[in-house]
C-alpha atoms as a PDB file:
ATOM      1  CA  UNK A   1     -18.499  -0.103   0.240  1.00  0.00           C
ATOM      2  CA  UNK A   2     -18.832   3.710   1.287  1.00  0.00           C
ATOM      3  CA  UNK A   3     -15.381   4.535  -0.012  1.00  0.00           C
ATOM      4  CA  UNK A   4     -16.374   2.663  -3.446  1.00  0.00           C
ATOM      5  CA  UNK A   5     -19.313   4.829  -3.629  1.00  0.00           C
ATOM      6  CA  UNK A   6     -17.222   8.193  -2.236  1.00  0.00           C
ATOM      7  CA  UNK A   7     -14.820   8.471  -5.547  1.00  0.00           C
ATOM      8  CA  UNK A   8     -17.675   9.952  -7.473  1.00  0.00           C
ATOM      9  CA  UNK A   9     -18.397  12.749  -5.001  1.00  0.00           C
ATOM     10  CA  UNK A  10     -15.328  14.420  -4.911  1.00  0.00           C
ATOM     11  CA  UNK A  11     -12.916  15.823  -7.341  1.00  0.00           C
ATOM     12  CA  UNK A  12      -9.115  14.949  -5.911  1.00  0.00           C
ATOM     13  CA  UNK A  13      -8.479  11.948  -4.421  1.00  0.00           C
ATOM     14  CA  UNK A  14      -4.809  11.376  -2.187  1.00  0.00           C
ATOM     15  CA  UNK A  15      -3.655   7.451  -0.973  1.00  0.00           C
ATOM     16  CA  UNK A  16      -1.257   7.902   1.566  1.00  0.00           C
ATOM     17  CA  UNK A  17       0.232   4.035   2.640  1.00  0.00           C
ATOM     18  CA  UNK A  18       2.435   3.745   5.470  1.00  0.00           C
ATOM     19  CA  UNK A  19       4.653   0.760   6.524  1.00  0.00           C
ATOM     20  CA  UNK A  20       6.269  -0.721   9.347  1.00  0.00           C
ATOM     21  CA  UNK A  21       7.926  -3.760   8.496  1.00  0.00           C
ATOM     22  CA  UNK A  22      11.115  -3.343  10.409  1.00  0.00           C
ATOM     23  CA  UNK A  23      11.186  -6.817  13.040  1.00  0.00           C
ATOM     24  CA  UNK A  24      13.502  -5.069  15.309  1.00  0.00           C
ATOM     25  CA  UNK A  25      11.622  -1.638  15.092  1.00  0.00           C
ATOM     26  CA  UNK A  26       7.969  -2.646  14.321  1.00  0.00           C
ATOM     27  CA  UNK A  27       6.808   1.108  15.677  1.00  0.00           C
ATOM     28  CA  UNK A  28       9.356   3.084  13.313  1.00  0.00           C
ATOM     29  CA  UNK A  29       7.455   3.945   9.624  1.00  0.00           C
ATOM     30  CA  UNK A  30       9.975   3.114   7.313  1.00  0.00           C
ATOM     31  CA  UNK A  31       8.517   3.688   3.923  1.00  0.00           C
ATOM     32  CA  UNK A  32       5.602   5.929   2.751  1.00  0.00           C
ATOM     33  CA  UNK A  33       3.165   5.330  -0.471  1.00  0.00           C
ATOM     34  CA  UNK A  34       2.078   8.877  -1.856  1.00  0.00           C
ATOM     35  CA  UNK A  35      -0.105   8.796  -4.580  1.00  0.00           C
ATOM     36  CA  UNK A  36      -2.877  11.298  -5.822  1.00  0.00           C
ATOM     37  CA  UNK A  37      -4.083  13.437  -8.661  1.00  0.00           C
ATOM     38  CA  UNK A  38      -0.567  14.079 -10.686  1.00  0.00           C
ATOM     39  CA  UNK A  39       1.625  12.928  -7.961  1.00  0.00           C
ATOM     40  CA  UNK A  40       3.025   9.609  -6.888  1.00  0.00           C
ATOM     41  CA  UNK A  41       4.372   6.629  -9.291  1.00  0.00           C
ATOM     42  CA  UNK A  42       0.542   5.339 -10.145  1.00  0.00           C
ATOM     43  CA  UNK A  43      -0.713   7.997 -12.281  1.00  0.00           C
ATOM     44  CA  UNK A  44       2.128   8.230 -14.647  1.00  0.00           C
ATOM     45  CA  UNK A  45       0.940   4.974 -16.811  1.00  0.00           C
ATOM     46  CA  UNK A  46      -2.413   7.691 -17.072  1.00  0.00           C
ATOM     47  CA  UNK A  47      -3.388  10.584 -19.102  1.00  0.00           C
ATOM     48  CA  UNK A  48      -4.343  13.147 -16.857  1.00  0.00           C
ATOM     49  CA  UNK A  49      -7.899  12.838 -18.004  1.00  0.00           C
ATOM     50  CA  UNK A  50      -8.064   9.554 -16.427  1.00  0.00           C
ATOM     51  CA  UNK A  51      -6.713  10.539 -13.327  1.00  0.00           C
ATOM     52  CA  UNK A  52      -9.527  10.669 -11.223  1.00  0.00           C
ATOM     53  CA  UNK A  53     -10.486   7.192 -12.669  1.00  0.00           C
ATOM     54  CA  UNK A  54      -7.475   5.633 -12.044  1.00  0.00           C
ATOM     55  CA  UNK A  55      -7.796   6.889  -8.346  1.00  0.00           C
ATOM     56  CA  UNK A  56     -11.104   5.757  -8.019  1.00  0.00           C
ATOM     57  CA  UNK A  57      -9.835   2.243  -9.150  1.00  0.00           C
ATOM     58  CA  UNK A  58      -7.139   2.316  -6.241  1.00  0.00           C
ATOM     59  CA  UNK A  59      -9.507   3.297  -3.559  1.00  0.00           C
ATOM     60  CA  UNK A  60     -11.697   0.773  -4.528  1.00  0.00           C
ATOM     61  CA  UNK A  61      -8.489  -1.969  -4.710  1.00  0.00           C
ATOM     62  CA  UNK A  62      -7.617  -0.806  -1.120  1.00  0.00           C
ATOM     63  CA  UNK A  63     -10.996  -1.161   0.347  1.00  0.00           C
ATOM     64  CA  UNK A  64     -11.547  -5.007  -1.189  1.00  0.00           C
ATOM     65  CA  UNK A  65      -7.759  -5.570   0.504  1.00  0.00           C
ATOM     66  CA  UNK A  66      -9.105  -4.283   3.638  1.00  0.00           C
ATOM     67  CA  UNK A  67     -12.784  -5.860   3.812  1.00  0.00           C
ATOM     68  CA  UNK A  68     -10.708  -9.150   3.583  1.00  0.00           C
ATOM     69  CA  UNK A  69      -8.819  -8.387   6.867  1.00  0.00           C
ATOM     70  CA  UNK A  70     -11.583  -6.044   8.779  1.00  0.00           C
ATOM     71  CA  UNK A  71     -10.869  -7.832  11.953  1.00  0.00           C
ATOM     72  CA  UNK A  72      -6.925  -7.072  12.265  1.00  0.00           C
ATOM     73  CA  UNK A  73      -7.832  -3.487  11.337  1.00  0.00           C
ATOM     74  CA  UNK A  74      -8.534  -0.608  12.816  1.00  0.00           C
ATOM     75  CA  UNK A  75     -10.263   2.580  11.546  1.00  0.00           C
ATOM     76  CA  UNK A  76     -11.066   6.182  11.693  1.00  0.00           C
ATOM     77  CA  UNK A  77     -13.287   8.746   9.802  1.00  0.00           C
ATOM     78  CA  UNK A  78     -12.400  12.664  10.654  1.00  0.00           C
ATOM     79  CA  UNK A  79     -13.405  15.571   8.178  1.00  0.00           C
ATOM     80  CA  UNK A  80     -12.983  19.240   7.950  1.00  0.00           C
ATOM     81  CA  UNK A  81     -14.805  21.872   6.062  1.00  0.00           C
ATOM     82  CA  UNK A  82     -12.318  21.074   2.889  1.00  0.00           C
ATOM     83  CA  UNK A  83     -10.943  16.962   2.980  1.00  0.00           C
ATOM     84  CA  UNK A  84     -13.061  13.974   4.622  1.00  0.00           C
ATOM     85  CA  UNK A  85     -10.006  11.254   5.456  1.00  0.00           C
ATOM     86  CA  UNK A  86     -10.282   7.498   5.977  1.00  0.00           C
ATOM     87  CA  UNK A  87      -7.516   6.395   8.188  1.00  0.00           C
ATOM     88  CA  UNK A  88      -7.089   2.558   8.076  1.00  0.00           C
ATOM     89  CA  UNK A  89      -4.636   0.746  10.658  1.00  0.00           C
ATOM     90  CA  UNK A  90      -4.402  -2.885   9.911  1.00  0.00           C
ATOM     91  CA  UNK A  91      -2.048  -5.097  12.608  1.00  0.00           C
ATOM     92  CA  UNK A  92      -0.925  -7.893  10.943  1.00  0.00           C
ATOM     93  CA  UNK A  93       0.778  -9.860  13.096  1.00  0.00           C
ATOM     94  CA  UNK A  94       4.274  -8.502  13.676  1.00  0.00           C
ATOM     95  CA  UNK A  95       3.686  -5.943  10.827  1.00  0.00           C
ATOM     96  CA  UNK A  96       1.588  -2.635  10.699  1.00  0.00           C
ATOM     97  CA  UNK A  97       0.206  -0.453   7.845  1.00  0.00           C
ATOM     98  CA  UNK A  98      -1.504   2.520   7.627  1.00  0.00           C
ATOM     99  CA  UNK A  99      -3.948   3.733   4.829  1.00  0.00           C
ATOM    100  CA  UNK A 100      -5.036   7.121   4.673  1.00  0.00           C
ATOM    101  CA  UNK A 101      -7.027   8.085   2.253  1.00  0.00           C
ATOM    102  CA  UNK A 102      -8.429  11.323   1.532  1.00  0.00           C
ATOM    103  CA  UNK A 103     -11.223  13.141  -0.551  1.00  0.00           C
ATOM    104  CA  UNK A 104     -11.871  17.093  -1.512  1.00  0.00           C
ATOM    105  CA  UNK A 105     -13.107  18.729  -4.037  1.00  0.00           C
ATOM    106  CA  UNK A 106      -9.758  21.214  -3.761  1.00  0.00           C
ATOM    107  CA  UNK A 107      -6.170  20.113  -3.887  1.00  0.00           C
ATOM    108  CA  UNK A 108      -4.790  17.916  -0.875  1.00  0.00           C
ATOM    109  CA  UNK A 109      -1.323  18.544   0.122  1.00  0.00           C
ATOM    110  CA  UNK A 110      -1.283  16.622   3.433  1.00  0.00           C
END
């Protein structure tokens, strides 16, 4: 629920989703999700006045996938004096993903 609230306090918003999905190499990342304010696949359906929406709507997508599997995941909350990040490990089963999701109110290049 805190990272539904969160959207409206900051100005950029970054999704970063790793995956491991490889059965013989479950501990290698073998595809990364980047998506943020301009950048990414996501935003290009948007004007950029609806960027920030459109992120919001993805955080709040990724926390509702997550609150359905809180017990198979794992997380963290670090900050600095520019970006507070979410970091989200969920094990499922054989596969991992990681969802890292950060919030400033200056560009994030991470």
């Amino acid at each position: 629920m805190e990272l539904k609230m969160i959207t409206s306090l900051y100005n950029y918003i970054q999704v970063v989703t790793k995956y491991y999905d490889d059965e013989e190499r479950p501990y290698v990342n073998t595809w990364v999700d980047i998506e943020g304010m301009g950048y990414g696949w996501a935003w290009m359906a948007y004007e950029e006045k609806d960027w920030h929406k459109m992120m919001s709507k993805m955080v709040a997508c990724e926390a509702d996938r997550m609150l359905k599997d809180m017990e198979n995941t794992l997380y963290f909350v670090y900050e600095d004096e520019k970006v507070k990040t979410y970091h989200f490990i969920t094990l499922d089963g054989l596969y991992r993903t990681d969802v890292i999701i950060s919030f400033s109110n200056t560009e994030i290049y991470r």
